[in-house]
N, C-alpha and C. Protein backbone atom coordinates (compact mmCIF):
# COMPACT_ATOMS: atom_id res chain seq x y z
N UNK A 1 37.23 53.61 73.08
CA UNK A 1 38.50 53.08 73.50
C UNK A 1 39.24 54.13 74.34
N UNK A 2 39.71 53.53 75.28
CA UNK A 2 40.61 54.65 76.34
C UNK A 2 41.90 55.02 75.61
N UNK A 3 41.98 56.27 75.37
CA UNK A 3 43.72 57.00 74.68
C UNK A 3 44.94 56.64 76.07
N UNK A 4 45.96 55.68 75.56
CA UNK A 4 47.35 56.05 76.32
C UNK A 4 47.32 57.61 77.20
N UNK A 5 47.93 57.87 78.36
CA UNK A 5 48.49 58.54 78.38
C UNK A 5 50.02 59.03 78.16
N UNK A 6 49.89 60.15 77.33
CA UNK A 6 50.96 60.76 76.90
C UNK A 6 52.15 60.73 77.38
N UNK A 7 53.41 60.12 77.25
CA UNK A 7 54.57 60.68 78.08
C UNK A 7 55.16 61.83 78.03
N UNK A 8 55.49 62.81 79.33
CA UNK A 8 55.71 63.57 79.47
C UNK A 8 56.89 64.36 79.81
N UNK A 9 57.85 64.77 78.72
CA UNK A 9 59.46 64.56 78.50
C UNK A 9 59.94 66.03 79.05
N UNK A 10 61.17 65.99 79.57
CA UNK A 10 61.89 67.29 80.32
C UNK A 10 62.36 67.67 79.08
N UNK A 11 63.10 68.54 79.18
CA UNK A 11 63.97 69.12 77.89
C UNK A 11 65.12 69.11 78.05
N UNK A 12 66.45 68.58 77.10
CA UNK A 12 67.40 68.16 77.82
C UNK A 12 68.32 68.95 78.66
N UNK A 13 68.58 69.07 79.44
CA UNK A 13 69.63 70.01 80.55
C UNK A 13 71.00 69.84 80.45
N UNK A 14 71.08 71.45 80.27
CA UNK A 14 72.34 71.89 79.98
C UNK A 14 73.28 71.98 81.53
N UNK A 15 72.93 71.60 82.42
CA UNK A 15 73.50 72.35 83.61
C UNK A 15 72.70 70.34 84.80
N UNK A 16 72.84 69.46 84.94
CA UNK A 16 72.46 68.32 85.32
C UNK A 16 72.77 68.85 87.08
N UNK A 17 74.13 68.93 87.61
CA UNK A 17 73.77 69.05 88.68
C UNK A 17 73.18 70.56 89.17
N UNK A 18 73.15 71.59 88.35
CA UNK A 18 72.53 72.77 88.72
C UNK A 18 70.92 72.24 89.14
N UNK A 19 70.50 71.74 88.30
CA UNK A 19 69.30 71.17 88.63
C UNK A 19 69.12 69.91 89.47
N UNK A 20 69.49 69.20 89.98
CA UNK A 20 69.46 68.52 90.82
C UNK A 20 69.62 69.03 92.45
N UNK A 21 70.82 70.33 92.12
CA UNK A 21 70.75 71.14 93.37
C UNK A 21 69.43 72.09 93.79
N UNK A 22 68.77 72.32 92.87
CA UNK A 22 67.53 73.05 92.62
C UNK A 22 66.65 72.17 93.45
N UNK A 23 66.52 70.66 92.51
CA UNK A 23 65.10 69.77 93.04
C UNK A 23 65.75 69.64 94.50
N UNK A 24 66.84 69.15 95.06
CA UNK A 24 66.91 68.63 96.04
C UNK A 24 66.51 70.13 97.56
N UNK A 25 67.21 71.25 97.01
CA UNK A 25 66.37 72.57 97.61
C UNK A 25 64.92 72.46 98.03
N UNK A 26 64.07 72.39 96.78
CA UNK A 26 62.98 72.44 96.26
C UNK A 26 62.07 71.25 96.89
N UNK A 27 62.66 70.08 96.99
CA UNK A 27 62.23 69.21 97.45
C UNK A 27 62.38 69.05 99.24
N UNK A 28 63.17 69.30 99.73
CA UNK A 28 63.53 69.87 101.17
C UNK A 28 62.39 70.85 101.59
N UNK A 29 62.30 71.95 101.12
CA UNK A 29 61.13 73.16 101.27
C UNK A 29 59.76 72.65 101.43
N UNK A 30 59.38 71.68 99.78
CA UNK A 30 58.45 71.48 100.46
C UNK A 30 58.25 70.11 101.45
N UNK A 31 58.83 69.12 101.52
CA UNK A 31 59.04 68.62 102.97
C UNK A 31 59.20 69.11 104.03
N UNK A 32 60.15 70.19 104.22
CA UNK A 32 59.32 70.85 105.47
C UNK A 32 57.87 71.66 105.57
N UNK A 33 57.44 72.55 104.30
CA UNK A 33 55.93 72.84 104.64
C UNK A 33 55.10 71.95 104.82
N UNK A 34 54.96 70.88 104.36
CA UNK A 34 54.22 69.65 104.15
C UNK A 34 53.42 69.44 105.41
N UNK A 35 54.21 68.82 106.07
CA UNK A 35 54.45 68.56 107.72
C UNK A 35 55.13 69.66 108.69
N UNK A 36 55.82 69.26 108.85
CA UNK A 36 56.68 69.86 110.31
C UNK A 36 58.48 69.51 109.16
N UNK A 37 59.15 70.88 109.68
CA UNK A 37 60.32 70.56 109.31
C UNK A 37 61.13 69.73 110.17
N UNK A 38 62.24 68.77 109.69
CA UNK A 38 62.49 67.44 110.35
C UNK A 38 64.31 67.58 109.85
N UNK A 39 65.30 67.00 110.47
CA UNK A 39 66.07 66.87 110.47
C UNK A 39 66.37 65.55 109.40
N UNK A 40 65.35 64.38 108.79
CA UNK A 40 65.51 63.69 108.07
C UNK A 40 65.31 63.88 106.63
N UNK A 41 64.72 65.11 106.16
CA UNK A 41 63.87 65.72 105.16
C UNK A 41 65.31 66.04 104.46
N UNK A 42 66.25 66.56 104.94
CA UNK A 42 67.49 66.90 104.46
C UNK A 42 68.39 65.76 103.65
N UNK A 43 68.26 64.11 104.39
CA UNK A 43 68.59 63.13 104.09
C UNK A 43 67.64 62.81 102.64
N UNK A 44 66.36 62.70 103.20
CA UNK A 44 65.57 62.75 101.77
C UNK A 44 65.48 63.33 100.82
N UNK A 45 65.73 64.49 100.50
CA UNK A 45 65.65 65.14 99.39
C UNK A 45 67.27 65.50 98.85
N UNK A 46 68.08 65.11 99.32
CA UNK A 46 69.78 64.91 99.18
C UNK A 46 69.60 63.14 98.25
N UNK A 47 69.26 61.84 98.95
CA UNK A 47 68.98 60.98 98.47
C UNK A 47 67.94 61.27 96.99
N UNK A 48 66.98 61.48 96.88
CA UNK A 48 65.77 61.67 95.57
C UNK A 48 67.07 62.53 94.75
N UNK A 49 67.81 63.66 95.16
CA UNK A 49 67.79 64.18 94.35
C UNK A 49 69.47 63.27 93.46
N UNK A 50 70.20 62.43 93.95
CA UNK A 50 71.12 62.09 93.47
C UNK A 50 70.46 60.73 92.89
N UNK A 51 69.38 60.54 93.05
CA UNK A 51 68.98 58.99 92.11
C UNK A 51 68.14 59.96 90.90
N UNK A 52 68.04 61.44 90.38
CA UNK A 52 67.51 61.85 89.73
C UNK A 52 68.80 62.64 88.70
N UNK A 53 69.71 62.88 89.70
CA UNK A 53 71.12 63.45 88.80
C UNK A 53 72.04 62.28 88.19
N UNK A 54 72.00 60.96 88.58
CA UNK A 54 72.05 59.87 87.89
C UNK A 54 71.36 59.48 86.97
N UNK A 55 69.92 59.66 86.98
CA UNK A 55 69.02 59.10 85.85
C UNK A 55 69.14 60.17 84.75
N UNK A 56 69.28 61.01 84.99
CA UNK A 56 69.65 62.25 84.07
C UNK A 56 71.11 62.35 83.65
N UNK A 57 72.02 61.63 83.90
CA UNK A 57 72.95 61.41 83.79
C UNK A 57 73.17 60.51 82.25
N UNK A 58 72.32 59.76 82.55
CA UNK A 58 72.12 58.33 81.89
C UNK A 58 71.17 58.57 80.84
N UNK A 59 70.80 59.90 80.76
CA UNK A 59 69.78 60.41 79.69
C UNK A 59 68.46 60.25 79.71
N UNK A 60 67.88 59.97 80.44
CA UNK A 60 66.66 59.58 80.67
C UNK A 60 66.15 60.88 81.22
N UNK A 61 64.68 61.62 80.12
CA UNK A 61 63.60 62.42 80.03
C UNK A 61 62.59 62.53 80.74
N UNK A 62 62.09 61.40 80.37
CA UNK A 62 60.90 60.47 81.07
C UNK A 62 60.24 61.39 82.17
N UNK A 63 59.80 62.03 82.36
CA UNK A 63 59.08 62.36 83.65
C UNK A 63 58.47 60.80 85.02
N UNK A 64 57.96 60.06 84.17
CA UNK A 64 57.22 58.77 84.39
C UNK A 64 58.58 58.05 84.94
N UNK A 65 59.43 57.72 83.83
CA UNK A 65 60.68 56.83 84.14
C UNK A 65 61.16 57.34 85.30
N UNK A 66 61.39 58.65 85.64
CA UNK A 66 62.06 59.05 86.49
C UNK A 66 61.55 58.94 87.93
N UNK A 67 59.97 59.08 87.85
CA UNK A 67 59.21 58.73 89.06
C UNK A 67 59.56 57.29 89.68
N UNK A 68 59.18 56.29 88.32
CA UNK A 68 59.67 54.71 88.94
C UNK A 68 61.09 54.78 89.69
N UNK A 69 61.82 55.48 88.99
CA UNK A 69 63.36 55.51 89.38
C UNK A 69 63.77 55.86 90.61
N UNK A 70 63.35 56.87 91.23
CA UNK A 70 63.01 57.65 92.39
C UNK A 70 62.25 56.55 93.49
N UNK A 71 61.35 56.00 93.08
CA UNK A 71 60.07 55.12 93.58
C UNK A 71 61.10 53.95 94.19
N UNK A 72 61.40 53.13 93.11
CA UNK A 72 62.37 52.18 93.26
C UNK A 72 63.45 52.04 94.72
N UNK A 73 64.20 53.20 93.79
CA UNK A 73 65.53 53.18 95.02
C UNK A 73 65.10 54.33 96.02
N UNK A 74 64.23 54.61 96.84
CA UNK A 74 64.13 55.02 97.66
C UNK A 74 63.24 54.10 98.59
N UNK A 75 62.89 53.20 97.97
CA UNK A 75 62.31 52.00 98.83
C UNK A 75 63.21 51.41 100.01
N UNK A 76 64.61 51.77 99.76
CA UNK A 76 65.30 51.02 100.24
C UNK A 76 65.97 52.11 101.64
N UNK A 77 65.50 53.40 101.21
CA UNK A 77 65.85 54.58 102.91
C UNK A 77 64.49 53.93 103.74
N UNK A 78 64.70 54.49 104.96
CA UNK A 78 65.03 54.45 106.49
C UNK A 78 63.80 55.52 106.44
N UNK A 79 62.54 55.32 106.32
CA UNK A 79 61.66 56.34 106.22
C UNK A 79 60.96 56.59 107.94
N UNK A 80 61.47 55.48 108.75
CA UNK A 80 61.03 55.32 110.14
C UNK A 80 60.80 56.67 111.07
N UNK A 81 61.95 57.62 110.60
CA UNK A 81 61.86 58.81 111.15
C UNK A 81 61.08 60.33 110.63
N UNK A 82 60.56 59.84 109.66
CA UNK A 82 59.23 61.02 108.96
C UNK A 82 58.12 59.99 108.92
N UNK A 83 57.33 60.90 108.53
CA UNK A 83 55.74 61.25 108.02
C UNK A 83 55.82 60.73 106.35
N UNK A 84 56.66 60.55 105.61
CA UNK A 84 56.98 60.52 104.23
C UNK A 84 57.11 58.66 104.12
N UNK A 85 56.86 58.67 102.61
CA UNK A 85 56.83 57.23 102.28
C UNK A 85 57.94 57.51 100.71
N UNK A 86 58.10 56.42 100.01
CA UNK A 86 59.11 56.78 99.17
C UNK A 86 57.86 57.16 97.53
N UNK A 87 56.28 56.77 98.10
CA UNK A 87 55.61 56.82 97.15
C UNK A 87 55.27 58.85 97.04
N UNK A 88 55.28 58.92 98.32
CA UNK A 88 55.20 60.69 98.59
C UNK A 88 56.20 61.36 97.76
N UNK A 89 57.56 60.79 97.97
CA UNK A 89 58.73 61.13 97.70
C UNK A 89 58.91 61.28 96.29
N UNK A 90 58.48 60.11 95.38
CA UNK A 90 58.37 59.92 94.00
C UNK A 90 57.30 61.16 93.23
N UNK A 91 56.52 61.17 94.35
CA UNK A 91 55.30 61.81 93.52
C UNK A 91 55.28 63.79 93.76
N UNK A 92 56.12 64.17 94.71
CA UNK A 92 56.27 65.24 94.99
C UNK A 92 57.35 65.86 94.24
N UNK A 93 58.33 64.96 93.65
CA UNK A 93 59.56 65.32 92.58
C UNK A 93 58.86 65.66 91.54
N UNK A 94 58.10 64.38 91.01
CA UNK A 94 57.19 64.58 89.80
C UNK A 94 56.58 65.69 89.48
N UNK A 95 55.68 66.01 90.84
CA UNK A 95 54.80 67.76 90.44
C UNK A 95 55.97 68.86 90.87
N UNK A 96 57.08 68.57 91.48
CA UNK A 96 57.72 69.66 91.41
C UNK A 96 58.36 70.04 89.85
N UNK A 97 58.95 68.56 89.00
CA UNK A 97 59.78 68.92 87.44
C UNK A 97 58.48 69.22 86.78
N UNK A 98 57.71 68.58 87.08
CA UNK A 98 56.05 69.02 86.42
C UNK A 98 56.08 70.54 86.45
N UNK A 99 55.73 71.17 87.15
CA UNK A 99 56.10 72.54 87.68
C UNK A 99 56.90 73.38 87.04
N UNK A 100 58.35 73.58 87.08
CA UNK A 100 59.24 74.05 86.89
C UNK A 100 59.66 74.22 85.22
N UNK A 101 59.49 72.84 84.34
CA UNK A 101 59.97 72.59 83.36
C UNK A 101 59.10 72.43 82.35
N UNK A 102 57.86 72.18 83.27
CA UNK A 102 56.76 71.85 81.58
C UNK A 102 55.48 73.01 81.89
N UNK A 103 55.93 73.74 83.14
CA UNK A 103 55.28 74.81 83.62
C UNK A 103 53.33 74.05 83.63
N UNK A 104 53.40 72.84 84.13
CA UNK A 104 52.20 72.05 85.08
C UNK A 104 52.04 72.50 86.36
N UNK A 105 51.21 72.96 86.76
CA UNK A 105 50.99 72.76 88.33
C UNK A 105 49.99 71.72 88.67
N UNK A 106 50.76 71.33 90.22
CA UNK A 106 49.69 70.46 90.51
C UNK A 106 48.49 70.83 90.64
N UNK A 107 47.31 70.12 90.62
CA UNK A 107 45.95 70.23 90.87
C UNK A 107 45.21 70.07 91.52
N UNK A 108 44.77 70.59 92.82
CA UNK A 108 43.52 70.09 93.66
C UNK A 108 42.10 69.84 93.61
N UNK A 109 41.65 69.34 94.04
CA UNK A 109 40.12 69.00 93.86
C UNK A 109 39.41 70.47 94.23
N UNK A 110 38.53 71.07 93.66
CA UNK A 110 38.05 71.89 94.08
C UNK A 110 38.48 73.39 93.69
């Protein structure tokens, strides 16, 4: 039988927009290494990071929850002017709190 995967919980934060100013930094940086740095990357990672200082607001841990959350309402920016999709967007927050808080790094093949 296949095991669930585990949900994978932040720890609660003492400091909400300190960290949100962090991811949205953090998230900017690497949008510009990614690709090419872009004048919209600033819009994006300003947007991710206030639908993440809200969900954290609202108490929500979730690593997972927070991805949908992110996923969700960023469906609805103006991605016409990057290289980025809102599924990039969701999933690059993820390995960044992955990263930082549960001390995960992402993983490459190889």
């Amino acid at each position: 039988m296949i095991e669930p995967i585990q949900p994978m919980t932040l720890p609660p934060s003492p400091d909400i927009v300190g960290e949100s100013e962090w991811l949205q930094q953090a998230l900017n940086q690497w949008l510009d290494e990614e690709f090419l740095p872009e004048p919209i990357n600033v819009d994006i990672a300003l947007r991710a990071a206030s639908v993440y200082r809200r969900q954290r607001m609202e108490g929500e841990n979730d690593v997972g929850s927070l991805l949908m959350a992110i996923l969700i309402e960023m469906k609805s920016f103006d991605f016409s002017k990057s290289f980025y999709s809102e599924f990039a967007i969701a999933n690059a927050v993820s390995d960044l709190l992955l990263q930082k808080f549960l001390g995960i790094a992402p993983c490459c093949p190889g």
